[in-house]
Every structure is written in C-alpha cells, then in structure tokens.
C-alpha atoms as a PDB file:
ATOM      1  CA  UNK A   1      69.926 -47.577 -93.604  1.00  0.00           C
ATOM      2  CA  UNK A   2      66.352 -49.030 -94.343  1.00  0.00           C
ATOM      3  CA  UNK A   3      65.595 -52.853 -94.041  1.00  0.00           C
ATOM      4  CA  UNK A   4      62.964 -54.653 -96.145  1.00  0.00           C
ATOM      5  CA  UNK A   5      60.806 -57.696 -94.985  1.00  0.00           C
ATOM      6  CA  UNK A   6      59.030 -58.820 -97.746  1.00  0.00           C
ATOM      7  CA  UNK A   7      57.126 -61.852 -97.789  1.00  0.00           C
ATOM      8  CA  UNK A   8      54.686 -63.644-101.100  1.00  0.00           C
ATOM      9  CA  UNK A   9      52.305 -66.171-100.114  1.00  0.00           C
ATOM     10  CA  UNK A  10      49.636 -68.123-101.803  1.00  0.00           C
ATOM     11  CA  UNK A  11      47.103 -68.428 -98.831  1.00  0.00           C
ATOM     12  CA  UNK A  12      46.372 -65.999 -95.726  1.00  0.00           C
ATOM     13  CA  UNK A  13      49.284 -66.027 -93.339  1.00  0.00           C
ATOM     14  CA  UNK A  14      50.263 -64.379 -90.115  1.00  0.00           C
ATOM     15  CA  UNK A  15      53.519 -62.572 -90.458  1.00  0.00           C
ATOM     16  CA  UNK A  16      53.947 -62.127 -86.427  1.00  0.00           C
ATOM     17  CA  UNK A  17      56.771 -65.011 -86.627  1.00  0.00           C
ATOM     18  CA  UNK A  18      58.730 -63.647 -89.366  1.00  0.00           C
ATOM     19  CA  UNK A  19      58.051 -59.888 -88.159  1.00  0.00           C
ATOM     20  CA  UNK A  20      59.358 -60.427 -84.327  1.00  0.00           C
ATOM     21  CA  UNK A  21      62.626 -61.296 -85.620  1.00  0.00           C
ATOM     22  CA  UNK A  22      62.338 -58.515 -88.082  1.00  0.00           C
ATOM     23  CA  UNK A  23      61.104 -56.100 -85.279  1.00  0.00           C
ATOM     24  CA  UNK A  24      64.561 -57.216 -82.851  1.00  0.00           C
ATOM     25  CA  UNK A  25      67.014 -55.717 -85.660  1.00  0.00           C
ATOM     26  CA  UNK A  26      64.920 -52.710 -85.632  1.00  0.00           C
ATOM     27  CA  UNK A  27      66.694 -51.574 -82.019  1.00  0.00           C
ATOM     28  CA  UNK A  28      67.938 -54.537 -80.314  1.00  0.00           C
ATOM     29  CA  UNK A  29      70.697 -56.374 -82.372  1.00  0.00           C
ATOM     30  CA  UNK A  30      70.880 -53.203 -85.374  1.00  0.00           C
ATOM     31  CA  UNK A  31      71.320 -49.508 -85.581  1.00  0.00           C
ATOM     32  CA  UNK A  32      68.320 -48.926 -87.144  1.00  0.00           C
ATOM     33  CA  UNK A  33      67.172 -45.053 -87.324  1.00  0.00           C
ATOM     34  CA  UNK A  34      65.753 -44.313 -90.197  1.00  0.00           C
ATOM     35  CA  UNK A  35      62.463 -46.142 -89.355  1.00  0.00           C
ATOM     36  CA  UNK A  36      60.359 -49.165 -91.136  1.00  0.00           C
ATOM     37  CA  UNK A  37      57.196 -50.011 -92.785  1.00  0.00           C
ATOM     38  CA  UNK A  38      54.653 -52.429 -93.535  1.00  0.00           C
ATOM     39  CA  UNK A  39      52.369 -52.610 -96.946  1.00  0.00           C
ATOM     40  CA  UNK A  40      50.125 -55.525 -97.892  1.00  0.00           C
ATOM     41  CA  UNK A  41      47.292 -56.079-100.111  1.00  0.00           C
ATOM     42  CA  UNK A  42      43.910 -56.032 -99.265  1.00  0.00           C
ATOM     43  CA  UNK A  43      41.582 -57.200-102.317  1.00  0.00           C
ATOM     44  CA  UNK A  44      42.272 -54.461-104.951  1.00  0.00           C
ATOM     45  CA  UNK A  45      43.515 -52.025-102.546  1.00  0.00           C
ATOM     46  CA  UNK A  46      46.818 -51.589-100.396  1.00  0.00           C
ATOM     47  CA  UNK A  47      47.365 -51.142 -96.854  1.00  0.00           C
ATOM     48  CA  UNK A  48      50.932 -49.157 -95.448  1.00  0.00           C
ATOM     49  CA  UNK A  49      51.745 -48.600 -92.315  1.00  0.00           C
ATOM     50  CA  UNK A  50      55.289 -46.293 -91.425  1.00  0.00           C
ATOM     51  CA  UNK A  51      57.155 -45.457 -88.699  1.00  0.00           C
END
C-alpha cells in the first residue's frame, strides 16, 4: 500500500525531521513495496521525485 507525508507550511522549512521517521516505515518498521514520493513547490512550478 502507498503512504503519504504531506506537510503545509507558511515559511521555508526542512522536512529531514519529519521525513526520517517517514523514511523508517518505508523498510524498517512497515512492509512497504510499492515505493514513495516526494512533490513540493518551487515558485510557480513543481518539483517530484519517485521511487
């Protein structure tokens, strides 16, 4: 099954923190085969990244 992280913010932030525990459940405390993903804005544009 897929997992979602999202996360909305109202100034820059790093999402390391919230991602490494994100990142364990992907293998290390989950089953977690079909894969994940990361998207964020970047001025008008959008960024995604998928594994």
């Amino acid at each position: 099954m897929c997992q979602l992280l999202g996360m909305n913010c109202n100034t820059p932030t790093d999402i390391v923190f919230s991602f490494e525990g994100f990142r364990r459940r992907a293998g290390l405390t989950d089953c977690h085969s079909d894969g994940f993903g990361i998207a964020f804005f970047e001025g008008k544009g959008v960024r995604v990244f998928s594994r």
